[in-house]
N, C-alpha and C. Protein backbone atom coordinates (compact mmCIF):
# COMPACT_ATOMS: atom_id res chain seq x y z
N UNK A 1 111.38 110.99 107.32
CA UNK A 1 110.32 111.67 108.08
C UNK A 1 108.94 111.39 107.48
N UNK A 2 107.88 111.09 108.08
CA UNK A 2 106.55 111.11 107.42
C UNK A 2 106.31 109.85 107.26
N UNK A 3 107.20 108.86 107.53
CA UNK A 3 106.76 107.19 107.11
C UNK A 3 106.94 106.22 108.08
N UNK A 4 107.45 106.55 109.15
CA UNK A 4 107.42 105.81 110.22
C UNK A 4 108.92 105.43 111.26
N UNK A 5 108.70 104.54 111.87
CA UNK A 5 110.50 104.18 112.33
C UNK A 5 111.32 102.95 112.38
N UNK A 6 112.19 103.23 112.48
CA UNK A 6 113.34 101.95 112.25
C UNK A 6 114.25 101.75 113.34
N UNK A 7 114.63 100.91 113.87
CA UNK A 7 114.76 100.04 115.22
C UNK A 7 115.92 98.87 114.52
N UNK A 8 116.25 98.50 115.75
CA UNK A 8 117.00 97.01 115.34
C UNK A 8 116.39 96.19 116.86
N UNK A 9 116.61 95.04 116.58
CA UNK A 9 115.99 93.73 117.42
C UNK A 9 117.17 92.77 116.95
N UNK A 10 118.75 92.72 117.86
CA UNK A 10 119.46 92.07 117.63
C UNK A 10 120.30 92.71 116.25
N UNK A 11 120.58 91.52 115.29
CA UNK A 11 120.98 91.84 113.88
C UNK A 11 119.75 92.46 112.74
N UNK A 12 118.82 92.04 113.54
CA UNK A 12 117.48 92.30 112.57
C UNK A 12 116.95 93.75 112.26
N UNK A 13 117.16 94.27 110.95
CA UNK A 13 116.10 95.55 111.03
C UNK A 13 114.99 95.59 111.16
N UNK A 14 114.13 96.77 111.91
CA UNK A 14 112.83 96.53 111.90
C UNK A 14 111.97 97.76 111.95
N UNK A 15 110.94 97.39 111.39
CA UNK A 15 110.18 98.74 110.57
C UNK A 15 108.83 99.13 110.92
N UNK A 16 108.29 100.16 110.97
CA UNK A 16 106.92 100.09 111.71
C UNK A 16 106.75 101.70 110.94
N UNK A 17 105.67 101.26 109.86
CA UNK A 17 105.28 102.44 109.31
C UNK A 17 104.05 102.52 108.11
N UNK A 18 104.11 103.27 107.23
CA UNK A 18 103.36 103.43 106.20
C UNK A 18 104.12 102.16 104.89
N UNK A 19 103.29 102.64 104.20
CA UNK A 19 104.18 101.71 102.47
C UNK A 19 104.84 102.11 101.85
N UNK A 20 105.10 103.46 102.17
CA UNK A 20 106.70 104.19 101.08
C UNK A 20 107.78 103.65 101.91
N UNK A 21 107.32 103.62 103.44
CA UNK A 21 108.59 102.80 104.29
C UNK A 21 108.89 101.58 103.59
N UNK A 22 108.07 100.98 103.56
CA UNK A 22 108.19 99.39 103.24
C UNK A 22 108.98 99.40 102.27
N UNK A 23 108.61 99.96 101.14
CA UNK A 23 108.78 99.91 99.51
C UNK A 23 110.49 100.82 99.61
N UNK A 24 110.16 101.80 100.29
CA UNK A 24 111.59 102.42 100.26
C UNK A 24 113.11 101.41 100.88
N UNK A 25 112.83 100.97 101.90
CA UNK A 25 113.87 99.72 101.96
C UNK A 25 113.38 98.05 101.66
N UNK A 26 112.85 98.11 100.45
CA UNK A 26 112.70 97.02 99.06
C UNK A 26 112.25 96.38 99.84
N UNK A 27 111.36 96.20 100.64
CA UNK A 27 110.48 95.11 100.69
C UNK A 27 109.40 94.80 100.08
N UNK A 28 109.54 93.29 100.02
CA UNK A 28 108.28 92.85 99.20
C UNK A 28 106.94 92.32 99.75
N UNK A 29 105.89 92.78 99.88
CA UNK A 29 104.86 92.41 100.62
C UNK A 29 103.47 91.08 99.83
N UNK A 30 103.41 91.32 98.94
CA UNK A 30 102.56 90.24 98.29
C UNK A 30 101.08 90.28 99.26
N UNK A 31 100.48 89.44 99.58
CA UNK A 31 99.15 89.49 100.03
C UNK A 31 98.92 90.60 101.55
N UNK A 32 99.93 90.83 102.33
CA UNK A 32 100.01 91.86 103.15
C UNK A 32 99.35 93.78 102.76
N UNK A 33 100.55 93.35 101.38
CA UNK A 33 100.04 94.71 100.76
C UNK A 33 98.94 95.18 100.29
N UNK A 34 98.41 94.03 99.78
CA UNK A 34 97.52 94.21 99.20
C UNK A 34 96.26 94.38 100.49
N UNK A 35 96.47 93.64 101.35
CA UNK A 35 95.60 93.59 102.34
C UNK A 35 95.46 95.25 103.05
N UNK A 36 96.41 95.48 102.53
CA UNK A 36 96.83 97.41 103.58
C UNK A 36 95.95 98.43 102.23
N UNK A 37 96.04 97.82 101.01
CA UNK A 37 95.48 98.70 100.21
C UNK A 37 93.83 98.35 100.56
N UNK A 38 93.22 97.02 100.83
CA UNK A 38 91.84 97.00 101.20
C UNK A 38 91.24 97.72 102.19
N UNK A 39 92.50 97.81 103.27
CA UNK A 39 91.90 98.45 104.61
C UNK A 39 92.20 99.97 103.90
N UNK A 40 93.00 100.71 103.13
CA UNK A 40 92.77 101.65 103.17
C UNK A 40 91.30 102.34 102.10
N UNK A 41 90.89 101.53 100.95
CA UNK A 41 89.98 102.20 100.52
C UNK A 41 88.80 101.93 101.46
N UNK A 42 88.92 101.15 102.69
CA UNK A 42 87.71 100.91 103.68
C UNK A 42 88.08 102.36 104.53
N UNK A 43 88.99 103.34 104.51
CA UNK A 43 88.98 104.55 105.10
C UNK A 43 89.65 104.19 106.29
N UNK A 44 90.79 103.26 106.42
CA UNK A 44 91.15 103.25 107.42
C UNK A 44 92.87 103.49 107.25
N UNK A 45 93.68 103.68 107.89
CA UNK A 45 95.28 103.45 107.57
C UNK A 45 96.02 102.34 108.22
N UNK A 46 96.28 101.96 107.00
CA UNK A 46 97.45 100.54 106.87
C UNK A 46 98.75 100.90 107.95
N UNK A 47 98.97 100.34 108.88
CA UNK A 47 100.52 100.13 109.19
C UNK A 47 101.48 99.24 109.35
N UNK A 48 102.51 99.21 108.56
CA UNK A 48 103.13 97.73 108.61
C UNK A 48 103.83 97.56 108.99
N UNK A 49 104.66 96.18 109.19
CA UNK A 49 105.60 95.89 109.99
C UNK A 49 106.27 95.14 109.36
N UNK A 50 107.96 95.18 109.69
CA UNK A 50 108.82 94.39 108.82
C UNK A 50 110.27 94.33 109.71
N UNK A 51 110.44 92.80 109.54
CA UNK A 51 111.76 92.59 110.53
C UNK A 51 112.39 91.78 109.42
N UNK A 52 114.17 91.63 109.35
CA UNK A 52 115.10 91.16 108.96
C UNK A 52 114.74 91.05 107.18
N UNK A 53 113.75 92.30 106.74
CA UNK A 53 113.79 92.26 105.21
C UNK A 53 112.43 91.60 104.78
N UNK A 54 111.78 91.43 105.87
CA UNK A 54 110.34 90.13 105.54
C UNK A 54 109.52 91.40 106.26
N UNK A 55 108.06 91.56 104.95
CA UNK A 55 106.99 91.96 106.36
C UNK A 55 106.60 90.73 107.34
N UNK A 56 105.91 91.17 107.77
CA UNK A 56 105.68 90.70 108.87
C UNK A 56 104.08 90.73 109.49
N UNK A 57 103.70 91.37 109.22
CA UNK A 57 102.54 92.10 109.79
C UNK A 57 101.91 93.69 108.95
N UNK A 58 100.60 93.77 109.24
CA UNK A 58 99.91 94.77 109.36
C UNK A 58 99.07 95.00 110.12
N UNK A 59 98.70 96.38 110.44
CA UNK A 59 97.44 96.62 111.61
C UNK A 59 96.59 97.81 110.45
N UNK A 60 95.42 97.99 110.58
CA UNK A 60 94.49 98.86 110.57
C UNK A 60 94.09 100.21 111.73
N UNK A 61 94.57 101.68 111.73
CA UNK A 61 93.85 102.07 112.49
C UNK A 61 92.97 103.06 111.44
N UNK A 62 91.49 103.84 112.40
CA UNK A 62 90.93 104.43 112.08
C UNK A 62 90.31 105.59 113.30
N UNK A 63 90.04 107.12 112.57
CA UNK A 63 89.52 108.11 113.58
C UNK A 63 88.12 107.98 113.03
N UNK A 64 87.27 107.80 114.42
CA UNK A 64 86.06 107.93 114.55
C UNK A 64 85.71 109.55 114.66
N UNK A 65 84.70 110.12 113.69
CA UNK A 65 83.68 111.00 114.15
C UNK A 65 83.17 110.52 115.20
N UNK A 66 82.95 111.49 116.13
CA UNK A 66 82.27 111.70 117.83
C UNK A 66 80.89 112.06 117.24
N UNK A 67 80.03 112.26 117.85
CA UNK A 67 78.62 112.30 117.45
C UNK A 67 78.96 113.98 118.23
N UNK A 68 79.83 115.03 118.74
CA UNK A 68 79.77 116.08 119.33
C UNK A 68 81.00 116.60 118.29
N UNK A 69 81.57 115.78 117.59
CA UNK A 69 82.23 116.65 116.27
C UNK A 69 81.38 118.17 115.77
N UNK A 70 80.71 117.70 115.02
CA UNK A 70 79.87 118.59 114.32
C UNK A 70 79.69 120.39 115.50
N UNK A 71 79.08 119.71 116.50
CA UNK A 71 78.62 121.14 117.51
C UNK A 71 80.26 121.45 117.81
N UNK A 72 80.95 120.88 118.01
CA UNK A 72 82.53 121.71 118.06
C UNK A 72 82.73 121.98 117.24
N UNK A 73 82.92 122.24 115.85
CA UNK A 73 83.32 122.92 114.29
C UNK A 73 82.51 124.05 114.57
N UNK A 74 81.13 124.02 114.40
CA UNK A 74 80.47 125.04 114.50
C UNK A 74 80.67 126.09 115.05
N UNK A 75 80.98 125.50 116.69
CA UNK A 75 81.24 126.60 117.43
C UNK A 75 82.64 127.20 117.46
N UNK A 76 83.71 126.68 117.18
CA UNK A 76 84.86 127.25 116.77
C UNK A 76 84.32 128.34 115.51
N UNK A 77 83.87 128.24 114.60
CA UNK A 77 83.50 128.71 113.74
C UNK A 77 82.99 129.76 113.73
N UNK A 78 81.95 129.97 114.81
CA UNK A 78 81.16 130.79 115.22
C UNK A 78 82.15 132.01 116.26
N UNK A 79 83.30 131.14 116.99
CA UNK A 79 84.26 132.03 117.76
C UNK A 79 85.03 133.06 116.29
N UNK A 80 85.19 133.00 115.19
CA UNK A 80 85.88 133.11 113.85
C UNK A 80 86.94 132.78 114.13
N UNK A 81 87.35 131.46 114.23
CA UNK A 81 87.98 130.34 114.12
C UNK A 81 88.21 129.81 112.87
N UNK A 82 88.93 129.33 111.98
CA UNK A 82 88.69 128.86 110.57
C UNK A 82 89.19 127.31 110.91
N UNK A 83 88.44 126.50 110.55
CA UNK A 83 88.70 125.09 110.58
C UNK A 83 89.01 124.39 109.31
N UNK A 84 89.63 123.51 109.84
CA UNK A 84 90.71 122.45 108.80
C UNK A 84 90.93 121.19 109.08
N UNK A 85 90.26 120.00 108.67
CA UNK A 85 90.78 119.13 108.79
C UNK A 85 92.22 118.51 107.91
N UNK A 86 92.97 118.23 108.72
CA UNK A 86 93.80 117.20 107.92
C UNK A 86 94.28 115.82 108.59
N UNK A 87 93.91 114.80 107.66
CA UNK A 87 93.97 113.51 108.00
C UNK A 87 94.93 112.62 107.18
N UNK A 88 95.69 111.81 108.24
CA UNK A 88 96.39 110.81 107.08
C UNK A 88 97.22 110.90 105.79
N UNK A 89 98.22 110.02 105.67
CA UNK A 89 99.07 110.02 104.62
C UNK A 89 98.44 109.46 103.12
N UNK A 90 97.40 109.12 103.34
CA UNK A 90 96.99 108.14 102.11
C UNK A 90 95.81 108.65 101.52
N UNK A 91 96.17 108.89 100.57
CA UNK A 91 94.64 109.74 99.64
C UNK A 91 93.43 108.86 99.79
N UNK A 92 93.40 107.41 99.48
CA UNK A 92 92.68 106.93 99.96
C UNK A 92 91.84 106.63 101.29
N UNK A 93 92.89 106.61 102.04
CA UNK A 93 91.75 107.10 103.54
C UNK A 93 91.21 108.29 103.97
């Protein structure tokens, strides 16, 4: 739970998640990984992909602040509302 999902494509396993996924069924990523750790201190989250034991892939997503963020906190706030963000699996993003 919390790391993503697992599928088959034929004989092939296949993976679509965070990096404890990855790392948890021993895959080895080499310049991929490292590439998921760049996008994440850029504040974004890494997601990877891995078929038959090989990554495969990564994507980058990221949540944009709305420029009408701010006046919605407030005003929840103002309803006495208590606000909380929580974002993402990765301390770094």
């Amino acid at each position: 739970p919390g790391q993503g999902i697992v599928g088959w494509i034929g004989d092939d396993t296949c993976l679509a998640g965070n990096r404890r996924l990855i790392e948890a069924n021993g895959i080895q990523g080499g310049a991929l990984l490292q590439l998921g750790e760049e996008m994440a201190v850029d504040g974004k989250t890494p997601l990877f992909f891995a078929r038959g034991g090989q990554l495969i892939g990564v994507i980058a997503v990221a949540d944009v602040v709305k420029p009408t963020s701010r006046q919605a906190v407030q005003e929840l706030a103002r309803m006495g509302i208590e606000v909380v963000m929580l974002t993402g699996d990765n301390a770094k993003t």
